[in-house]
C-alpha atoms as a PDB file:
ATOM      1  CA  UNK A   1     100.445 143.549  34.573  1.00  0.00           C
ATOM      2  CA  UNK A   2     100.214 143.086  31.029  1.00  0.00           C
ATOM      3  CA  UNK A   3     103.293 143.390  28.214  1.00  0.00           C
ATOM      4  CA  UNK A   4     102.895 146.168  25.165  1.00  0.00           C
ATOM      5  CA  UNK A   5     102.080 144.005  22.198  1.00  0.00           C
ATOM      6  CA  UNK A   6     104.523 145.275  19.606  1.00  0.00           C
ATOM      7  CA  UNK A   7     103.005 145.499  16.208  1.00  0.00           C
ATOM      8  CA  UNK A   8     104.201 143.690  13.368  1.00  0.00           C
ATOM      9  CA  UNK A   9     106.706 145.892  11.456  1.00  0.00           C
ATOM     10  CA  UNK A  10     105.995 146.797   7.635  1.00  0.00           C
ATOM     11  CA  UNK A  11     107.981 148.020   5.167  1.00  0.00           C
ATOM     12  CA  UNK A  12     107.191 150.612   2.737  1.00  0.00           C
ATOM     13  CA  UNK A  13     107.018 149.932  -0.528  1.00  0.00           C
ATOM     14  CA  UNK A  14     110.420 151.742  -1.014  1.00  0.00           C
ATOM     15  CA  UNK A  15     112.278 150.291   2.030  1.00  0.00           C
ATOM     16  CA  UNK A  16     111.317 146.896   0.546  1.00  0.00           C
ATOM     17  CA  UNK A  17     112.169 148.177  -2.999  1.00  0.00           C
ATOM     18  CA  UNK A  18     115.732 148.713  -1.727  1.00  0.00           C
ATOM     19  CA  UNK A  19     115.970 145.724   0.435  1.00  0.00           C
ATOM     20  CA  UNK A  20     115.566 143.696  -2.524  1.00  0.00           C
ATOM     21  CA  UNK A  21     118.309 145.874  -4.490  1.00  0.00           C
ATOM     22  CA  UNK A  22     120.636 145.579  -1.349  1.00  0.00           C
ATOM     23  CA  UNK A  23     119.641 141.375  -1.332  1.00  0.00           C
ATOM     24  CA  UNK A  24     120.307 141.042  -4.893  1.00  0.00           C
ATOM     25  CA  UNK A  25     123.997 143.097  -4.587  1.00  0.00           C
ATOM     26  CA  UNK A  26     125.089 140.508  -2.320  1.00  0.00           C
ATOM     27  CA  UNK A  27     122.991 137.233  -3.567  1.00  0.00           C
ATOM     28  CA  UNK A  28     125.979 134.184  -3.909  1.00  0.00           C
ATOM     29  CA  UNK A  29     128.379 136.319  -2.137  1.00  0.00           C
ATOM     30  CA  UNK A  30     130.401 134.195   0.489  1.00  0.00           C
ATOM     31  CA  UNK A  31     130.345 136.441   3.494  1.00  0.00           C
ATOM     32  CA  UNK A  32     127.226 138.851   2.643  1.00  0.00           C
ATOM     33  CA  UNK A  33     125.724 138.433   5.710  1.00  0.00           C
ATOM     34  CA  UNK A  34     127.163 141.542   8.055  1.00  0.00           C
ATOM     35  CA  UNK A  35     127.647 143.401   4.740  1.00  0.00           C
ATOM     36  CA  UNK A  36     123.676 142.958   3.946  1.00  0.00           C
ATOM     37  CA  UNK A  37     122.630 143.996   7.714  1.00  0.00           C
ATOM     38  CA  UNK A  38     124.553 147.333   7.492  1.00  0.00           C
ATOM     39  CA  UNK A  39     122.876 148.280   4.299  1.00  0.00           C
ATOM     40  CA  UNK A  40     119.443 147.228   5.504  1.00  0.00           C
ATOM     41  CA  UNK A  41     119.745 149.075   8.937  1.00  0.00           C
ATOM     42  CA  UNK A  42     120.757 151.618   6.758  1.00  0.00           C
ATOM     43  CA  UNK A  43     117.555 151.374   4.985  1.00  0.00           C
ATOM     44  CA  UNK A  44     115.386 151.010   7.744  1.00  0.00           C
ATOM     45  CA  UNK A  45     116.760 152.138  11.034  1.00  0.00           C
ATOM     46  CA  UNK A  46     116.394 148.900  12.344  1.00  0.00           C
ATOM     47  CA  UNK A  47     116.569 145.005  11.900  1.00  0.00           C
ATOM     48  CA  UNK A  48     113.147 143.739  13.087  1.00  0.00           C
ATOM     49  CA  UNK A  49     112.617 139.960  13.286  1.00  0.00           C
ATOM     50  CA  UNK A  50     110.240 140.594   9.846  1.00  0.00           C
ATOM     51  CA  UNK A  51     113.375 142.090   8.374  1.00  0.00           C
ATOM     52  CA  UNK A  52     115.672 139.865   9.306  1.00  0.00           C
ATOM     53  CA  UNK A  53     113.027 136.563   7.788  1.00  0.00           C
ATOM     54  CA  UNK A  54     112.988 138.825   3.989  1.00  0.00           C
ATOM     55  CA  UNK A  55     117.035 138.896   4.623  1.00  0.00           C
ATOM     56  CA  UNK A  56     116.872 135.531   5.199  1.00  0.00           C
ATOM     57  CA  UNK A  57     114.869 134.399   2.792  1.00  0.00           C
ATOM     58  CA  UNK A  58     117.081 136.598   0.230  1.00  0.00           C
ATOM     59  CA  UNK A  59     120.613 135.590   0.824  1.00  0.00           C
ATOM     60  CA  UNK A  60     119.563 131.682   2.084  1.00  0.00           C
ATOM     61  CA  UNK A  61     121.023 132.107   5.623  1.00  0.00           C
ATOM     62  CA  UNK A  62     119.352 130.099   8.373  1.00  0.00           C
ATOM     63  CA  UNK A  63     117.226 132.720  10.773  1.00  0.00           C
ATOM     64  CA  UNK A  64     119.122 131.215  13.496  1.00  0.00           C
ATOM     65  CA  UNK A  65     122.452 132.592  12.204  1.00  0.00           C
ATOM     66  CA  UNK A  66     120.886 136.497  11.115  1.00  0.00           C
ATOM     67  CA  UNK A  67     119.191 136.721  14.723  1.00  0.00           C
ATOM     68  CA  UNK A  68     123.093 135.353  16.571  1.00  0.00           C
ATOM     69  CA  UNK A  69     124.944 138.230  14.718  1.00  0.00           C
ATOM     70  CA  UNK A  70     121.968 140.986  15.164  1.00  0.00           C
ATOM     71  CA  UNK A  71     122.088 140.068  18.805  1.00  0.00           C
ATOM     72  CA  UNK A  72     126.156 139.656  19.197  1.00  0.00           C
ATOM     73  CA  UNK A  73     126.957 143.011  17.346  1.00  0.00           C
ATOM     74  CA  UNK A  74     125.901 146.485  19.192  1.00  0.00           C
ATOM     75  CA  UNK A  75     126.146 148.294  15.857  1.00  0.00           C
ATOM     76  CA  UNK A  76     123.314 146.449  14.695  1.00  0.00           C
ATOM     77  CA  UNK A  77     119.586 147.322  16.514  1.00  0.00           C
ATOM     78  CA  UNK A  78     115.919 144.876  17.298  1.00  0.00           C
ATOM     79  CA  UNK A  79     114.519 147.984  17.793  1.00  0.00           C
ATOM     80  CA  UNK A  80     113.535 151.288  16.763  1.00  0.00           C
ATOM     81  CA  UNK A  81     115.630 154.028  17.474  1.00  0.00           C
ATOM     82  CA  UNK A  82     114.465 158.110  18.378  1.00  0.00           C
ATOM     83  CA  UNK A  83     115.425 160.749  16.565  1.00  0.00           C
ATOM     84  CA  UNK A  84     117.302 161.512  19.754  1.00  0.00           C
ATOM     85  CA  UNK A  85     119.478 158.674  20.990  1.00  0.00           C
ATOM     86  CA  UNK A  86     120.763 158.514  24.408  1.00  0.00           C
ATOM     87  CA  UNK A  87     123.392 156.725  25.853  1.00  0.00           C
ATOM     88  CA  UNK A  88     124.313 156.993  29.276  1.00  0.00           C
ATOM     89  CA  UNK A  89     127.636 155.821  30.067  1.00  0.00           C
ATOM     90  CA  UNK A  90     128.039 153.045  32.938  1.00  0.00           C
ATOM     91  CA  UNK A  91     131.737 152.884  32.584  1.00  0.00           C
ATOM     92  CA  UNK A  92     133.815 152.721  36.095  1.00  0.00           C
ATOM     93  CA  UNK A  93     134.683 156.422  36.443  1.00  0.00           C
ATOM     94  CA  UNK A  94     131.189 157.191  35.232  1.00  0.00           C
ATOM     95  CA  UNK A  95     129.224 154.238  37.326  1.00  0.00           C
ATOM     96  CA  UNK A  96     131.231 155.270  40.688  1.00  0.00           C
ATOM     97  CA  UNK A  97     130.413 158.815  40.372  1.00  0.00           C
ATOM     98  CA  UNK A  98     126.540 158.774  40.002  1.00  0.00           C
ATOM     99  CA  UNK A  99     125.846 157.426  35.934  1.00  0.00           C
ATOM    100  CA  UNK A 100     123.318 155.044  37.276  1.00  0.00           C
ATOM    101  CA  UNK A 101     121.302 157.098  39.137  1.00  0.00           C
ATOM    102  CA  UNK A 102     121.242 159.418  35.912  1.00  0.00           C
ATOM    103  CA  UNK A 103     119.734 156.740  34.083  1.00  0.00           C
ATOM    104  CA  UNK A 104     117.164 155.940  35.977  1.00  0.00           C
ATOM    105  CA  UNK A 105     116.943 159.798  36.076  1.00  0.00           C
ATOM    106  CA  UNK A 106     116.419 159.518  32.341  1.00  0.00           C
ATOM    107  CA  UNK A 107     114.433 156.392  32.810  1.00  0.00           C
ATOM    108  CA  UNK A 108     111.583 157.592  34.860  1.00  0.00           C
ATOM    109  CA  UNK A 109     111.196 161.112  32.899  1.00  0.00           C
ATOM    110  CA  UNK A 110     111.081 159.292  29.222  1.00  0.00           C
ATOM    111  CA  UNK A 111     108.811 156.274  30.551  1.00  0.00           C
ATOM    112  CA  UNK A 112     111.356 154.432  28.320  1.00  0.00           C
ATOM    113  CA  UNK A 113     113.887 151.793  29.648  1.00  0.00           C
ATOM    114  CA  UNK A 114     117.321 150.758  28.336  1.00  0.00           C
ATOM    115  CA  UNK A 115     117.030 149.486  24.779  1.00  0.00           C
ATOM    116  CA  UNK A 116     113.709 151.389  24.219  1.00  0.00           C
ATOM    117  CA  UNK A 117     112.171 154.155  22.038  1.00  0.00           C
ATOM    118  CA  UNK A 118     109.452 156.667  23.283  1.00  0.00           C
ATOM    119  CA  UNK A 119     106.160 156.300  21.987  1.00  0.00           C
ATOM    120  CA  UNK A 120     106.406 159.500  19.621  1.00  0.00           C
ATOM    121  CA  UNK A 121     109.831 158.111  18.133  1.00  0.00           C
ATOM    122  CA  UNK A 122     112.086 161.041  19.610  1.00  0.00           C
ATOM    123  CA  UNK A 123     114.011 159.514  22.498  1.00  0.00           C
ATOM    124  CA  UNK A 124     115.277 156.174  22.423  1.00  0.00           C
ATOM    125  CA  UNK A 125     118.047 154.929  25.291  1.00  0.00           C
ATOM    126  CA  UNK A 126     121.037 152.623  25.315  1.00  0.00           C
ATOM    127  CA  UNK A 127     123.030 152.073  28.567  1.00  0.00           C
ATOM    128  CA  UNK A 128     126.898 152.373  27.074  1.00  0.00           C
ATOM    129  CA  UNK A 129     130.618 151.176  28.008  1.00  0.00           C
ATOM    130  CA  UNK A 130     133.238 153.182  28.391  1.00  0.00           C
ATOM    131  CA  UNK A 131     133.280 156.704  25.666  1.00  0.00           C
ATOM    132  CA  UNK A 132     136.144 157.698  26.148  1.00  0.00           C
ATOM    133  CA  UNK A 133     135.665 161.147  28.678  1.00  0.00           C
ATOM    134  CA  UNK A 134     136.441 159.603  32.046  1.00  0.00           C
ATOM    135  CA  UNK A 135     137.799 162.846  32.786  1.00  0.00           C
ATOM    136  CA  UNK A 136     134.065 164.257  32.416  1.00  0.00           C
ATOM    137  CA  UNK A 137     132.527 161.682  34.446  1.00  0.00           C
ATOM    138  CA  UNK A 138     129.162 160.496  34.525  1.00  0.00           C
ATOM    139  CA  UNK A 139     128.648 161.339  31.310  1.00  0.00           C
ATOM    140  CA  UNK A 140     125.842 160.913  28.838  1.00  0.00           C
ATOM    141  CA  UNK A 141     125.297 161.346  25.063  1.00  0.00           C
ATOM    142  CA  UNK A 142     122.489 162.740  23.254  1.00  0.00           C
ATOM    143  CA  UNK A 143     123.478 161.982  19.536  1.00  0.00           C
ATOM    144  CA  UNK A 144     126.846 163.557  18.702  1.00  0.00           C
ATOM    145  CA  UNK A 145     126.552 165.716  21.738  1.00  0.00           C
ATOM    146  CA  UNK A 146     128.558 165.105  25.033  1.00  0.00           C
ATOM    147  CA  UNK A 147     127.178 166.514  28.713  1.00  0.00           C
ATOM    148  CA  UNK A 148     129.489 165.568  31.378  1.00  0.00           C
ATOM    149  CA  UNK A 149     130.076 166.497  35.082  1.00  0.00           C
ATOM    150  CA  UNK A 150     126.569 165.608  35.403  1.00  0.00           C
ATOM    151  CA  UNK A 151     124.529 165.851  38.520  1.00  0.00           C
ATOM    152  CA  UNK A 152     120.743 164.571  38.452  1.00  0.00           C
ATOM    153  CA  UNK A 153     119.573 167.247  38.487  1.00  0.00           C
ATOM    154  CA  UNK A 154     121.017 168.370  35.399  1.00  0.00           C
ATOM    155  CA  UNK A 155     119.127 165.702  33.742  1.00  0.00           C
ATOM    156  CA  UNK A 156     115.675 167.354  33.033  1.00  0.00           C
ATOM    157  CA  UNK A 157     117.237 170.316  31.624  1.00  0.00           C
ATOM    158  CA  UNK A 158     119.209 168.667  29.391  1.00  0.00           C
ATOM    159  CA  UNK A 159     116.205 166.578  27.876  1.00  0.00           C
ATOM    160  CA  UNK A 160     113.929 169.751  27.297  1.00  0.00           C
ATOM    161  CA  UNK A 161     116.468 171.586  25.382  1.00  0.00           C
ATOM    162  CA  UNK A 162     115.521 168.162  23.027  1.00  0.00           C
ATOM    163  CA  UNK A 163     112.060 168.309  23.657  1.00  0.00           C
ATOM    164  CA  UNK A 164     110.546 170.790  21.249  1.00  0.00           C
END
């Protein structure tokens, strides 16, 4: 079985306009670095390795230390988001009453797995801690929206209100 190659990410020549105005804002600054990412992702949507080497370059931080905070911190993404993003909760109260079976629900009717966008850049998925709705559990988010009490068989209905 072979591995998608992933294509080399490019930025437009108005992401990397603002990069450079975002780089230049905090060039010198002692503690830029989480500062700079949160602009960029801003900017982009994402912090792909060829992002994170112009950041680098920018601000004269070691690769080695942009990569360990990108990694370390959810709020900051490797990889593409959808225009939809998912995240199914795998909290206790959630996990004991059915949330992974829901994801793989999701899983198998996107073709996507956790940490993954669709082809077509709509749906992208993110396994998630605790959200707070125990009381709804499983649970799953679709953006800002909540469905909870979940069954899979909800599932598919859910996604095709999304699907259009």
């Amino acid at each position: 079985m072979s591995e998608k190659a992933t294509p080399a990410f490019v930025m437009t020549k108005e992401q990397e306009e603002k990069v450079q105005q975002v780089i230049a804002k905090y060039k010198g600054t002692d503690g830029a670095l989480i500062p700079v990412l949160h602009e960029v992702q801003e900017i982009i949507g994402y912090l792909p390795i060829e992002v994170q080497k112009v950041i680098s370059e920018g601000i004269d931080v070691p690769m080695s230390e942009i990569y360990g905070v990108v990694t370390f911190y959810t709020q900051f993404s490797i990889n593409p988001k959808g225009k939809y993003k998912i995240g199914v909760c795998l909290g206790t109260a959630c996990y004991v009453k059915g949330s992974g079976d829901i994801l793989e629900k999701i899983k198998q009717i996107l073709g996507i797995d956790v940490g993954e966008c669709t082809e077509d850049g709509k749906f992208s998925l993110e396994a998630t801690r605790c959200i707070g709705a125990c009381g709804l559990a499983p649970v799953f988010t679709v953006n800002d929206d909540v469905y909870g009490r979940l069954v899979v068989d909800d599932v598919e209905g859910i996604l095709a209100k999304y699907m259009d």
